[in-house]
C-alpha atoms as a PDB file:
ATOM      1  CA  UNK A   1      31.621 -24.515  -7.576  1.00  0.00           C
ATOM      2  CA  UNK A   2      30.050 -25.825  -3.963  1.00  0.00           C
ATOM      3  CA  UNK A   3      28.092 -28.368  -3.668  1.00  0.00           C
ATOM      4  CA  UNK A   4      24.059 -27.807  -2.629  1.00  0.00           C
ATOM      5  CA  UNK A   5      21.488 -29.639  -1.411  1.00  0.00           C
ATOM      6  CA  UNK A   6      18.292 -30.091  -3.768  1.00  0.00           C
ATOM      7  CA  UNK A   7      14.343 -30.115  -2.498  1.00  0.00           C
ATOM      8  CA  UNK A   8      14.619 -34.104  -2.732  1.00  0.00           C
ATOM      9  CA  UNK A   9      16.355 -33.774   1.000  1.00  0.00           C
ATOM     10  CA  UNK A  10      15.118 -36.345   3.157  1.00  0.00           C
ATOM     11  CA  UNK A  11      17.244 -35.223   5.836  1.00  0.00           C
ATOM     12  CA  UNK A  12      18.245 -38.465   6.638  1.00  0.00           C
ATOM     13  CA  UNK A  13      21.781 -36.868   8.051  1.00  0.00           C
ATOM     14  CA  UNK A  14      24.127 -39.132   5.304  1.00  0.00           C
ATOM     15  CA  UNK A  15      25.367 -36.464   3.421  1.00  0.00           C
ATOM     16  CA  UNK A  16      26.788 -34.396   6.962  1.00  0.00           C
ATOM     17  CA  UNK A  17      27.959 -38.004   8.131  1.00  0.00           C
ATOM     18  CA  UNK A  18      30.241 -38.077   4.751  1.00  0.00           C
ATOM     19  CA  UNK A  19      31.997 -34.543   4.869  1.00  0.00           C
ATOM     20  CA  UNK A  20      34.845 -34.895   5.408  1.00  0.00           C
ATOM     21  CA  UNK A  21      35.369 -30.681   6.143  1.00  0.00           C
ATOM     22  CA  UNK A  22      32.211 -30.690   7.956  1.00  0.00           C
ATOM     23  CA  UNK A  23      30.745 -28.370   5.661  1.00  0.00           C
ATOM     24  CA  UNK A  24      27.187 -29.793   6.154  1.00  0.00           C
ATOM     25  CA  UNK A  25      24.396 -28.699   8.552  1.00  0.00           C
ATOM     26  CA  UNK A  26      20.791 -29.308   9.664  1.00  0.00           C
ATOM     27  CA  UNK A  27      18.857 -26.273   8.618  1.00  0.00           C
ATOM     28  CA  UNK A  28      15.366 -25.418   9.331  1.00  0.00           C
ATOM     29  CA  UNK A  29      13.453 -27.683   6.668  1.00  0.00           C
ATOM     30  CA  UNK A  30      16.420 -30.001   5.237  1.00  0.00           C
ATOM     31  CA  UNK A  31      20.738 -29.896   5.406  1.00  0.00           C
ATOM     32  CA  UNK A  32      22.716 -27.160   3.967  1.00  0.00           C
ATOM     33  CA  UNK A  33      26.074 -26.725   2.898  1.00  0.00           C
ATOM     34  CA  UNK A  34      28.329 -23.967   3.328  1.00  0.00           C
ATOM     35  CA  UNK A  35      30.280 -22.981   0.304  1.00  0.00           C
ATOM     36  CA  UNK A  36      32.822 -21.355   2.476  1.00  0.00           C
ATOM     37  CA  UNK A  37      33.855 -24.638   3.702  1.00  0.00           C
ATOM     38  CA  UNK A  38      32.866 -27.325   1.281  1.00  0.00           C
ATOM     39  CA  UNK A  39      36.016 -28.649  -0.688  1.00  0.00           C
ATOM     40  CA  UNK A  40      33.948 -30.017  -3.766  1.00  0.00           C
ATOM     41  CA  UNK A  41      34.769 -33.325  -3.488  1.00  0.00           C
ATOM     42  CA  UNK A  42      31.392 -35.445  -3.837  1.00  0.00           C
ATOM     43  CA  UNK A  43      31.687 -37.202  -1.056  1.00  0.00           C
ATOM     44  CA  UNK A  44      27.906 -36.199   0.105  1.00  0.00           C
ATOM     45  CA  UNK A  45      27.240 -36.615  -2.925  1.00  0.00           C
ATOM     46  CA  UNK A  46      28.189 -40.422  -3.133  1.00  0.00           C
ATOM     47  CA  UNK A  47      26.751 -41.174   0.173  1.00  0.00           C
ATOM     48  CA  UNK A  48      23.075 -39.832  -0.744  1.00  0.00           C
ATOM     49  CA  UNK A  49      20.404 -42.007  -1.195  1.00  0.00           C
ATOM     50  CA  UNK A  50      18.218 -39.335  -2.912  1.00  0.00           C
ATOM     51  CA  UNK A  51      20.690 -37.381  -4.764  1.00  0.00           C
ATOM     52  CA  UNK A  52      20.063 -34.104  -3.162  1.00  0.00           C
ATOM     53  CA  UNK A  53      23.629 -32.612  -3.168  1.00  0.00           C
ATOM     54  CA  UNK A  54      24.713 -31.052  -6.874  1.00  0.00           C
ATOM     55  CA  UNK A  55      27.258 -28.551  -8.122  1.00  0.00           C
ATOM     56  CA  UNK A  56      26.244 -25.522  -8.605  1.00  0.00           C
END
């Protein structure tokens, strides 16, 4: 399953900096990923410093 991004967004940008498939956009109130494109690999994942993005 694709990744998303949790409430705890700080938008802070790290998690769009880290895909690699540039899955990852700003959205309205924090970043979103598209689960068309995102590969499931973790890597925003790793690079958060809140934790936001999750598997589904």
């Amino acid at each position: 399953m694709a990744y998303v991004i949790s409430d705890s967004c700080i938008s802070c940008g790290a998690c769009a900096a880290g895909c690699p498939v540039e899955a990852i956009s700003e959205g309205e109130t924090q970043y979103q990923i598209n689960p068309d494109v995102c590969i499931e690999c973790g890597a925003c994942a790793d690079v958060c410093p809140v934790g936001a993005p999750a598997q589904e």
